[in-house]
Structure formats: structure tokens, C-alpha cells
Protein backbone atom coordinates (compact mmCIF):
# COMPACT_ATOMS: atom_id res chain seq x y z
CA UNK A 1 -46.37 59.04 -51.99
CA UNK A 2 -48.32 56.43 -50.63
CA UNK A 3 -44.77 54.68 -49.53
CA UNK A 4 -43.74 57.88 -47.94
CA UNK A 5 -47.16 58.44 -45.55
CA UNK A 6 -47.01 54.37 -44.57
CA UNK A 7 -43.38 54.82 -43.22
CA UNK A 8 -43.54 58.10 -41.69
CA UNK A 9 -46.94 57.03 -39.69
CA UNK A 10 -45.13 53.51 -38.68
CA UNK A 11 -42.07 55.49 -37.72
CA UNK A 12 -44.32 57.81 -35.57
CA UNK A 13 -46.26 54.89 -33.84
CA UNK A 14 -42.55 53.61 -32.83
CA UNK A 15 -41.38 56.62 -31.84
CA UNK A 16 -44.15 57.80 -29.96
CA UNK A 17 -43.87 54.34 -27.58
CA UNK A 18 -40.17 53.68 -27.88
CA UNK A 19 -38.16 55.88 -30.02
CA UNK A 20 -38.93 58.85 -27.27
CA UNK A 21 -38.61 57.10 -23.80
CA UNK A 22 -34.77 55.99 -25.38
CA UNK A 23 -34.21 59.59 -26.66
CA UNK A 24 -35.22 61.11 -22.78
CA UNK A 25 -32.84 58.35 -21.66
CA UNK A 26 -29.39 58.88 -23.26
CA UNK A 27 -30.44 62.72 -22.46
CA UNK A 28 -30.89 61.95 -18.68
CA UNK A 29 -27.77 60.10 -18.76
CA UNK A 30 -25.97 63.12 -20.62
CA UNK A 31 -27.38 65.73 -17.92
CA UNK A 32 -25.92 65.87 -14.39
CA UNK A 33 -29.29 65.00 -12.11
CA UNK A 34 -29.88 68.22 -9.98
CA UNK A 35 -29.71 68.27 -5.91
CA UNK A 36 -33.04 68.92 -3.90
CA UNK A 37 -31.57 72.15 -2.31
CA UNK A 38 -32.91 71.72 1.22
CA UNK A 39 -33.08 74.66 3.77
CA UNK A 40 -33.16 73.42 6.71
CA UNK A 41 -35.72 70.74 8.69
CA UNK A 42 -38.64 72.94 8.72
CA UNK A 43 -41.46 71.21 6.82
CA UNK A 44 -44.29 74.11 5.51
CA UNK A 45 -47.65 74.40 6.50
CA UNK A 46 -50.00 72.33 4.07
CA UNK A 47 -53.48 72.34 3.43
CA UNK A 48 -54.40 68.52 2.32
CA UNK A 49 -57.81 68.82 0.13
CA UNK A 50 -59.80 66.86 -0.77
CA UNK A 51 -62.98 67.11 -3.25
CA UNK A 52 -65.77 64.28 -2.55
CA UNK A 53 -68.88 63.62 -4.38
CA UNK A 54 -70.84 61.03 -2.17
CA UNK A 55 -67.96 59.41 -0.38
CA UNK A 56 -69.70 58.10 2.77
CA UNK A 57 -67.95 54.64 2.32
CA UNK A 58 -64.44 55.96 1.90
CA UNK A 59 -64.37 59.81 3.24
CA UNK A 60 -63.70 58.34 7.14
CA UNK A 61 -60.89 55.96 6.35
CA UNK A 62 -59.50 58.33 3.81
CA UNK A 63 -59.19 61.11 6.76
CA UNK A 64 -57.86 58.20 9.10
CA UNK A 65 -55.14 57.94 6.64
CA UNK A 66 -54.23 61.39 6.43
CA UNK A 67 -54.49 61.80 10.14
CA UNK A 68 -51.76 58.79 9.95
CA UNK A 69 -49.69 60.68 8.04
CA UNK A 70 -45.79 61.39 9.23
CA UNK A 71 -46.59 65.04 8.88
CA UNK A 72 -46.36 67.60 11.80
CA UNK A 73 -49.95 67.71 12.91
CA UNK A 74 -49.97 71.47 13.34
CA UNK A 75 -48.50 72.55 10.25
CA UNK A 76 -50.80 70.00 8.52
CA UNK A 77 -54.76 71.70 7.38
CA UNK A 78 -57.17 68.82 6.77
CA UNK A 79 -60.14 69.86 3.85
CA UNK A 80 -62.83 67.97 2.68
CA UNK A 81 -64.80 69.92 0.35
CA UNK A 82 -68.20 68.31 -0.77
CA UNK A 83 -69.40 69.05 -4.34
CA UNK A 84 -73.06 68.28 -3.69
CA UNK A 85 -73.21 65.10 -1.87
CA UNK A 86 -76.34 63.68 -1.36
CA UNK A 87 -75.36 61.09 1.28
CA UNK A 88 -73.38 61.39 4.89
CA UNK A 89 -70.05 62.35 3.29
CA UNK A 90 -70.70 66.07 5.36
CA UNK A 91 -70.93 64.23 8.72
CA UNK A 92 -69.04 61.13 8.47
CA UNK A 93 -65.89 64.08 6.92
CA UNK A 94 -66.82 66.52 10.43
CA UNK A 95 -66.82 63.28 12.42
CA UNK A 96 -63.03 61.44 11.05
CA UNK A 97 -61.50 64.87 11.69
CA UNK A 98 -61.37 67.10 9.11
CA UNK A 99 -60.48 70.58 9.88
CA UNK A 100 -62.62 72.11 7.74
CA UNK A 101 -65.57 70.43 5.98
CA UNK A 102 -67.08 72.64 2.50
CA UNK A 103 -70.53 72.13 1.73
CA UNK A 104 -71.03 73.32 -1.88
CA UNK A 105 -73.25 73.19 -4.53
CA UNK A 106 -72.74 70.63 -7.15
CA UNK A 107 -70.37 72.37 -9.30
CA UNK A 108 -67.53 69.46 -10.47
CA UNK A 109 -64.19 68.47 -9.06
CA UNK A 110 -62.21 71.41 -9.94
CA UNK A 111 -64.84 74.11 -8.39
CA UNK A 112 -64.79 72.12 -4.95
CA UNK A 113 -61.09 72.06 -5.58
CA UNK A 114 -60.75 76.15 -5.89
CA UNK A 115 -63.05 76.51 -2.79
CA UNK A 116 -60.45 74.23 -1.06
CA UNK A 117 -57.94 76.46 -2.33
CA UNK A 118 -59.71 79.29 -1.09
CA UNK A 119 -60.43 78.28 2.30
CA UNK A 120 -56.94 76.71 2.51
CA UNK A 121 -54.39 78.42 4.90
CA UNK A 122 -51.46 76.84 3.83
CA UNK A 123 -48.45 78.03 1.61
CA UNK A 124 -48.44 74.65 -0.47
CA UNK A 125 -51.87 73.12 -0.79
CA UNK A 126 -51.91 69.41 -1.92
CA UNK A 127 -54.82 67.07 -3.36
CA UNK A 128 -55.79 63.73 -3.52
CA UNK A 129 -58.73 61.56 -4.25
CA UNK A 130 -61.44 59.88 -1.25
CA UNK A 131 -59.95 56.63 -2.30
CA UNK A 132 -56.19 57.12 -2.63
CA UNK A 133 -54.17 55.65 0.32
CA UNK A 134 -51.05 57.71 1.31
CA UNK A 135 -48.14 55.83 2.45
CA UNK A 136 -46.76 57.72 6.02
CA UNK A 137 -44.08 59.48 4.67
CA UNK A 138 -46.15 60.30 1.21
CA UNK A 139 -46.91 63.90 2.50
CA UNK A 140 -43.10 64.81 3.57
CA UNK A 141 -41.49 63.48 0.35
CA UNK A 142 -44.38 65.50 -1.49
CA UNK A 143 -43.13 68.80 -0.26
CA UNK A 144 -39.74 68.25 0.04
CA UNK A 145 -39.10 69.18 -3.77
CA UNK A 146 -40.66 72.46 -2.76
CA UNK A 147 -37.60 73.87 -1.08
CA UNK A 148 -36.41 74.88 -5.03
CA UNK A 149 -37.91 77.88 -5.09
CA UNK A 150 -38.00 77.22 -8.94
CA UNK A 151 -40.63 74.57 -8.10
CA UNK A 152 -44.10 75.22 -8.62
CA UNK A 153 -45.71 71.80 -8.34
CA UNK A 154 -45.07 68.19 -7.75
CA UNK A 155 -46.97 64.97 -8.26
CA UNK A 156 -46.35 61.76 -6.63
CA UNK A 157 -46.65 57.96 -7.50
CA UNK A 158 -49.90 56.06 -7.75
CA UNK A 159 -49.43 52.65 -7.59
CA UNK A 160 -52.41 50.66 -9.08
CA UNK A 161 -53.97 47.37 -6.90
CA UNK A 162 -56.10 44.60 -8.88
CA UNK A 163 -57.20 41.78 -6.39
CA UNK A 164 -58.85 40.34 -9.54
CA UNK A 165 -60.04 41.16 -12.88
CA UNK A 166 -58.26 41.66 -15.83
CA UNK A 167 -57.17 45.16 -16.61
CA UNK A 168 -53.41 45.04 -17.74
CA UNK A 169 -53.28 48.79 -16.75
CA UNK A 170 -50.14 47.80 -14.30
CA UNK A 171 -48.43 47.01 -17.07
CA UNK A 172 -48.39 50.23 -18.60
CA UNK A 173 -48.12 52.34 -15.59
CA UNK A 174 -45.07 51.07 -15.01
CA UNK A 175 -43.92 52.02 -18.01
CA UNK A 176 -45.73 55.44 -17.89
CA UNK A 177 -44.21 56.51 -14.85
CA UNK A 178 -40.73 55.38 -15.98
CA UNK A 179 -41.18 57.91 -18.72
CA UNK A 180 -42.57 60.58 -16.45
CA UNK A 181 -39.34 59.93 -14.22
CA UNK A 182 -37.10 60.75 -17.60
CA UNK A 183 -39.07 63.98 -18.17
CA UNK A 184 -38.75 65.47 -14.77
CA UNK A 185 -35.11 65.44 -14.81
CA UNK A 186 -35.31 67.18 -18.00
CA UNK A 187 -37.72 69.67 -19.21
CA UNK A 188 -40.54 68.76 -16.41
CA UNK A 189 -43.73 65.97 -16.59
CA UNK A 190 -45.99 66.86 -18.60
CA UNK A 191 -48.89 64.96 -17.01
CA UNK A 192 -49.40 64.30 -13.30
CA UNK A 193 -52.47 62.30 -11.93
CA UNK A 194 -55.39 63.06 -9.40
CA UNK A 195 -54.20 60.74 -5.99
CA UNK A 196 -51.23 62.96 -4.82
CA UNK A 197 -50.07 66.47 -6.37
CA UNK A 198 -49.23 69.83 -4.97
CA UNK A 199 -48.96 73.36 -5.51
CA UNK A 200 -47.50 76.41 -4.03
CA UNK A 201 -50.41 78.31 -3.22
CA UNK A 202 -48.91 81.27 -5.16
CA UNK A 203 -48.78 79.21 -8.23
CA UNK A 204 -52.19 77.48 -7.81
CA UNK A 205 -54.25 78.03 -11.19
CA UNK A 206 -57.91 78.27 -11.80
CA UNK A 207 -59.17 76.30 -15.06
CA UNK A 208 -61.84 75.73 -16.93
CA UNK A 209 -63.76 72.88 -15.02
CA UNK A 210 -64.16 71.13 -17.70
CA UNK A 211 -59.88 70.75 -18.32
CA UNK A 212 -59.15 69.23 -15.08
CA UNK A 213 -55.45 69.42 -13.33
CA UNK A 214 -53.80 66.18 -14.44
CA UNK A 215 -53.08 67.94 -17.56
CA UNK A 216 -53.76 71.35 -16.95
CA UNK A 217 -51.44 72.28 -14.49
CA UNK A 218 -47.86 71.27 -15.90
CA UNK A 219 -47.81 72.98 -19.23
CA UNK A 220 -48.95 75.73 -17.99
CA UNK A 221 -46.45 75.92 -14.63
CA UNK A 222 -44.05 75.69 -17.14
CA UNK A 223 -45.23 78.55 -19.39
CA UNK A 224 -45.26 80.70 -16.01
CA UNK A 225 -41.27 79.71 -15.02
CA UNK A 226 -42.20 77.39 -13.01
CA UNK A 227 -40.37 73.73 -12.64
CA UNK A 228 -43.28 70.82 -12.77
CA UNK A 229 -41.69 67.96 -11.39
CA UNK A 230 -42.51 63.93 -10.33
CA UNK A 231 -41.70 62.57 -7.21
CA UNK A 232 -41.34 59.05 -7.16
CA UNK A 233 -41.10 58.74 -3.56
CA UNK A 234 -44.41 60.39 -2.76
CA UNK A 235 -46.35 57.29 -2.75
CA UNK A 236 -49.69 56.55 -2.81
CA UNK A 237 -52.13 53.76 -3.76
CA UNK A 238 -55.61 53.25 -5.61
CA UNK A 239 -57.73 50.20 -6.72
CA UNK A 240 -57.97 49.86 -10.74
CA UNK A 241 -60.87 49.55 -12.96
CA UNK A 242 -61.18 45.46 -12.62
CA UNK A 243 -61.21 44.94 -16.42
CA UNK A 244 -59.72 46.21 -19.90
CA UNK A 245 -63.44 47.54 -20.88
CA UNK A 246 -63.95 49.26 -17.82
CA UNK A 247 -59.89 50.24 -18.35
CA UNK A 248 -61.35 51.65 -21.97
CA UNK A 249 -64.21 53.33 -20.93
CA UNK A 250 -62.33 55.46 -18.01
CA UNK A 251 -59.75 56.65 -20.54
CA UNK A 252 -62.33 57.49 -22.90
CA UNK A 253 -64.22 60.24 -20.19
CA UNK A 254 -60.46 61.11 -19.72
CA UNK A 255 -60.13 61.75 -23.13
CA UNK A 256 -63.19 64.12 -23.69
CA UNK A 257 -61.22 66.28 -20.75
CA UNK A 258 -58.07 65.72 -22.30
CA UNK A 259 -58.83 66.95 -26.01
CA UNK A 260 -60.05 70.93 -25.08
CA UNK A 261 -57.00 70.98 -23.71
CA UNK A 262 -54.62 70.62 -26.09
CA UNK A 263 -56.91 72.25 -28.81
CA UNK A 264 -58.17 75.20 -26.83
CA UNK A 265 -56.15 74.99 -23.41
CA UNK A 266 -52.99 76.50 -24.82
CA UNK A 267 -50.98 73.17 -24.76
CA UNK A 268 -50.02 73.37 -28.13
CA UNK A 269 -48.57 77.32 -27.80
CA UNK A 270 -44.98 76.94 -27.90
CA UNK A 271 -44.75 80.10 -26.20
CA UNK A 272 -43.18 79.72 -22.49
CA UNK A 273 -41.48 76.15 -23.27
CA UNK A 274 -37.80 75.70 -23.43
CA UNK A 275 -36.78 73.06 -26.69
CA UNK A 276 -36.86 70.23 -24.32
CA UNK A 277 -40.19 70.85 -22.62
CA UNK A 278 -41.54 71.48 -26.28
CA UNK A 279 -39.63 68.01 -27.61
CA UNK A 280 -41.66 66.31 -24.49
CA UNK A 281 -45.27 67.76 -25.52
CA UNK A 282 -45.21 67.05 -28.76
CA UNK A 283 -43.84 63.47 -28.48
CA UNK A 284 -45.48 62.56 -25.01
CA UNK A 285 -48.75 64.53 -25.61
CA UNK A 286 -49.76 65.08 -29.31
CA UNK A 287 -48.14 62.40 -30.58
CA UNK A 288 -49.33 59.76 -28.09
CA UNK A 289 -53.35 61.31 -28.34
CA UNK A 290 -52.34 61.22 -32.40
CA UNK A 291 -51.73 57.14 -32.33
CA UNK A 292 -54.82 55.83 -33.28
CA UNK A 293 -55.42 57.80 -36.06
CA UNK A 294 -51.62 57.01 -37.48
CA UNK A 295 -52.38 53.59 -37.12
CA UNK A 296 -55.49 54.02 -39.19
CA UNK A 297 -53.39 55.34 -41.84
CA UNK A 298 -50.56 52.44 -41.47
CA UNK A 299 -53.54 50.58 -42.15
CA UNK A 300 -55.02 52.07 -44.72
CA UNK A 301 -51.66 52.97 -46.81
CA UNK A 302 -50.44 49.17 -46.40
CA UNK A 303 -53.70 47.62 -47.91
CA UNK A 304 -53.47 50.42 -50.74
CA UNK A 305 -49.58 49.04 -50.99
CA UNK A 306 -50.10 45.40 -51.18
CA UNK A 307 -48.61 43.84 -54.46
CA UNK A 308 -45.92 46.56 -54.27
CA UNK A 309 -43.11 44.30 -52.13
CA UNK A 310 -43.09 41.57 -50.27
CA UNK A 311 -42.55 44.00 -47.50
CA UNK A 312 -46.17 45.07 -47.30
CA UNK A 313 -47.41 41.45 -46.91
CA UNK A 314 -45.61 41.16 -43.84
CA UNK A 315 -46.33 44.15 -42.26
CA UNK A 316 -50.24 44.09 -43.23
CA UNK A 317 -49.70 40.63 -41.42
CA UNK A 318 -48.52 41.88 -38.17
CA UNK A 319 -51.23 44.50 -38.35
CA UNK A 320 -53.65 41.81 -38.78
CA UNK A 321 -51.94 39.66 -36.14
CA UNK A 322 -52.00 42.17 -33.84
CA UNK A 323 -56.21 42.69 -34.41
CA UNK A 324 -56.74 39.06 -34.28
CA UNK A 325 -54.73 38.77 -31.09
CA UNK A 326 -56.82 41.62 -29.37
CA UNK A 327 -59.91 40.03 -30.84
CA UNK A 328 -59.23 37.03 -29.39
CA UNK A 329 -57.92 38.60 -25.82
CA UNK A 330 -61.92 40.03 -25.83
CA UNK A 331 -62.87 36.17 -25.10
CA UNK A 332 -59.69 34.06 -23.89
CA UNK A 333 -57.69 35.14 -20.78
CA UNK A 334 -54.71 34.48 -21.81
CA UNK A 335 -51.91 37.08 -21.22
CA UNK A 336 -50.43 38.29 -24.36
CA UNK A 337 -53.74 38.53 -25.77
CA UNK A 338 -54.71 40.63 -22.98
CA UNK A 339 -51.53 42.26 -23.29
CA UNK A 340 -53.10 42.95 -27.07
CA UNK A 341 -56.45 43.73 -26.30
CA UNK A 342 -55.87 46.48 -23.85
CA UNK A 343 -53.60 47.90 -26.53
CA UNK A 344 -56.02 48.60 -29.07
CA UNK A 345 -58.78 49.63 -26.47
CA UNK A 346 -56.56 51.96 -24.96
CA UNK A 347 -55.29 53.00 -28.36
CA UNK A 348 -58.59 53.40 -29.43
CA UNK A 349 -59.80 55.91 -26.75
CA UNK A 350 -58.35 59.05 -27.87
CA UNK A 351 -60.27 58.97 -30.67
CA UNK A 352 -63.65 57.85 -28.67
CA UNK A 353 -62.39 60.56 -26.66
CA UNK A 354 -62.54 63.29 -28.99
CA UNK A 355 -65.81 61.53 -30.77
CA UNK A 356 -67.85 62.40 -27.24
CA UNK A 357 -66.18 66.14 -27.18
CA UNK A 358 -67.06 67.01 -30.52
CA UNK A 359 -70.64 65.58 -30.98
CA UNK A 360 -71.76 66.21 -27.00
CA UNK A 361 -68.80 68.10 -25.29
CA UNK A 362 -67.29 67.82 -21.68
CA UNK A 363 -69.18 68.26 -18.52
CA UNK A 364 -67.80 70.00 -15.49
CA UNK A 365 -68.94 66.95 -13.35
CA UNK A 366 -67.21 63.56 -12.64
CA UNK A 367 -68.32 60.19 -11.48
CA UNK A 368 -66.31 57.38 -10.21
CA UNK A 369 -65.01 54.96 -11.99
CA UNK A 370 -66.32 51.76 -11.48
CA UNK A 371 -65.01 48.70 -9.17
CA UNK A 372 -62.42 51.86 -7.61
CA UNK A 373 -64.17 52.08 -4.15
């Protein structure tokens, strides 16, 4: 039995990070890629939001960028709304331009959010963060998916910049929105991220605060017969955390967000998914929050296995290699033991994750992460 529970979590582990993308892969290649259907040059009116808490050093060059924006200028709705700033975000958003400037009580991202939504005027209303920056044609390729009427909403590519530090984060980015790419040409994404994403304003949801969109919104487009869908060619760009603790600690607050969301949010409901969009949730999303507790049983079972092979000294070695390497990243900058010791940090924050939810739960509010400004 014991044999049994340290192969099947090992196999899990492999699938989750490789077994899966290669699965999505030789699917993609089986399935004929669909056409944007395009109707014509008309771009829609959008409403551009964005929620700031105390953003007086970025809110003016953020709007500047917007402003910059290949977009038609009168089909495009500018909207900072202010969740409680205490500094000049107010002003320095009325004097860069905005169209509309929100001054609301401290109430979380999300709630500023909605009151964008509901102040918005246009018919797709898109986000981003005070300290994303938009590449001019980020807007246009945004939308353009929107002209399938089965579309409901869209995300677009973050790029992550480190002038220093050592967060290996671009590493596995690159490989997380290779995977993301797979899953929109099948079933849909299943996660999108906070610097660039859009909604028909039809199909715009209102969540618990405490859930956030990233995850929120694509499941549940989907459960509503809705298409949730990357596009690579919406670009836009944000600073990273400087370094793999920082890295460990963001993904940990994520992680408090992330876990009443698949227990309570309704991820979990196969009801509304076709079999692909269910294959990607479980593989992508439970699986990949499931990893380090698998690996504590690969652990576990291959110490309680050791004098039953020869097989179980090696792989209790790599285990152990694999620790010592990320042990040793902590202190040495050398790459592949940074390459090791973001691993198990980032590994490790699920369950850190769902440690802070279930002893202290989630607030509504957010901070910024550090070294992102």
C-alpha cells in the first residue's frame, strides 16, 4: 500500500508540471485553431478602470500611458477609482486626465472595481493595475477577441521586468503562460492576472471581495456559456518582487485568496464545464494548489520504503538533493540553486496559503507588493 500512495503522488507531481502541459499540446495540435470572426473595423466603446490605493507615485504616468494608447480617444472611458487613498492619488488621477475619478471608502480592490463597473459607460470594461505599462496596441488586441459573441472575457500578457534581484519568477511565467496559451485554444484559461483583462459589461460578475478576479472570473464565465480566453498579443508590463522571499511571500497572500475559492467559490462544481474545461481545473488548479502536500507524502512514503529496493535510495536521494540544493540557493547565488530554491518556496505557498485562511481568514483589502512601484 505504501508502494502504491509513493507512486501515485510522484506520478501526480509529474503530471501536474509536465504530464498536463504535453497532454494540452498533442490536443491543440489535434484541434483545428479557431478564426477571430471580425465584423468589421469598428472598435467598441471601453471603459479602462482602474482601482488605486495610494498611487500618487504611479497614478499620473499610469494615465499618461493609457492616454498613449492606440485606442480611438472617444470610444475610450478613462476610470480611476480610489479605494480610500490617503495621499494625492484623487488629484494627481483628476489632473493626468482621467475621465472620471471615484472617491470611495476603503472597501478593497474588487469594491472600487464594481463602482468602476458601475460608473462605467462602456459595453466592454477592462482593468489593469497603477503600475502595469500597456504597450500601444495592448488595448486594440484586448478587445479584438470580443467580436465572438461567444466571448465573455479576455486577459492579456504580463511580462515581468527585474533590473536586479533574484526572483526566478521569469522563469516560470514563461512557462505559465505557455500553458495558459494551450488552454485557451481548448476548453478556456482558467486563471488570468490583474495588469490587463476584460469583460463584456453584460457578463461582468460581482464576487466576494475577498475571491478576487484572477481566479474568479474564468470558471465561472465558463459555467455561464461564456468562452474565457488569453490573448497573447495584449501586452503589458510590471516590475517583479526583487527576490525569491519576497516572490514567496506574494504568492502566499495570493494563496489565502486563492483557497475560498476553490473550496467555497464553486470551482470545484463540475456543473457548467465541458470534459475539457473540467480536465484543465482539476490538473491546472487542484492539482497544482495540491503539490506540496503530495510531495509531503512522496516524502514521507519513501523514508517509510527505504530498505525495500534500491529504487527508494535513489529517489529519497533526489528528494534530498533537491532540499539541499534549495537550502543552499537561500545563501549562494548561483542559478540552479536559485532555480531550486524558488521551487520549494513557491511550492510551499499553497499550503502557507491555506495555513493564513484557516487560522485568520482573507481580508477584502490588498497592499502592494513590495519593490513593484
Amino acid at each position: 500500500m505504501l508502494e502504491v500512495v509513493f507512486w501515485a503522488s510522484v506520478a501526480l507531481i509529474l503530471y501536474t508540471h509536465a504530464g498536463y502541459p504535453a497532454v494540452l499540446w498533442l490536443l491543440a495540435r489535434l484541434r483545428r485553431t479557431r478564426r477571430e470572426r471580425r465584423t468589421g473595423d469598428e472598435r467598441p466603446h471601453v471603459s479602462l478602470i482602474v482601482a488605486a490605493h495610494d498611487e500618487e507615485d504611479v497614478i499620473a504616468a499610469k494615465l499618461g500611458n493609457a492616454l498613449a494608447l492606440d485606442y480611438p480617444r472617444d470610444r475610450l472611458e478613462l476610470i480611476v477609482a480610489s479605494d480610500g487613498s490617503t495621499d494625492a492619488t484623487v488629484e494627481t488621477a483628476r489632473a493626468a486626465g482621467a475621465d472620471q475619478v471615484l472617491e470611495l471608502p476603503r472597501g478593497g480592490k474588487i469594491r472600487a472595481q464594481d463602482a468602476g463597473v458601475q460608473a462605467a459607460r462602456g459595453e466592454i470594461v477592462a482593468f489593469t493595475d497603477a503600475n502595469s505599462r500597456l504597450a500601444p496596441d495592448a488595448l486594440s488586441r484586448l478587445v479584438a477577441p470580443f467580436a465572438d459573441p461567444r466571448v465573455g472575457y479576455v486577459c492579456g500578457q504580463v511580462r515581468f521586468t527585474r533590473a536586479d534581484g533574484t526572483n526566478e519568477e521569469g522563469a516560470y511565467w514563461r512557462y505559465e503562460l505557455a500553458v495558459r496559451e494551450l488552454e485557451s485554444r481548448l476548453g478556456g484559461v482558467t486563471g488570468g492576472n490583474g495588469a490587463l483583462y476584460a469583460t463584456r459589461r453584460e457578463a461582468y460578475l460581482v464576487v466576494d471581495p475577498r475571491m478576487g478576479h484572477d481566479l474568479s472570473f474564468p470558471f465561472n464565465m465558463v459555467k455561464r456559456g461564456w468562452r474565457a480566453v488569453y490573448q497573447p498579443a495584449a501586452r503589458a508590463e510590471e516590475k517583479m518582487v526583487p527576490t525569491i522571499e519576497g516572490e514567496f511571500r506574494r504568492k502566499r497572500r495570493m494563496m489565502s485568496h486563492t483557497w475560498p475559492i476553490v473550496l467555497r467559490g464553486g470551482m470545484l462544481s463540475p456543473r457548467g464545464y465541458g470534459p475539457m474545461y473540467a480536465l484543465q481545473i482539476a490538473s491546472h488548479r487542484l492539482l497544482r494548489y495540491l503539490t506540496p502536500f503530495l510531495h509531503l507524502v512522496a516524502l514521507g512514503t519513501n523514508i517509510a520504503l527505504l530498505g525495500s529496493g534500491a529504487i527508494y535510495t535513489l529517489t529519497l536521494a533526489l528528494q534530498l538533493v533537491l532540499l539541499l540544493a534549495a537550502a543552499w540557493g537561500s545563501v549562494w547565488k548561483v542559478r540552479p540553486l536559485q532555480l531550486a530554491y524558488y521551487y520549494v518556496l513557491v511550492t510551499a505557498s499553497p499550503a502557507a496559503g491555506l495555513w493564513d485562511w484557516l487560522r485568520r481568514g482573507t481580508p477584502a483589502g490588498w497592499e502592494r507588493a513590495e519593490g513593484t512601484r
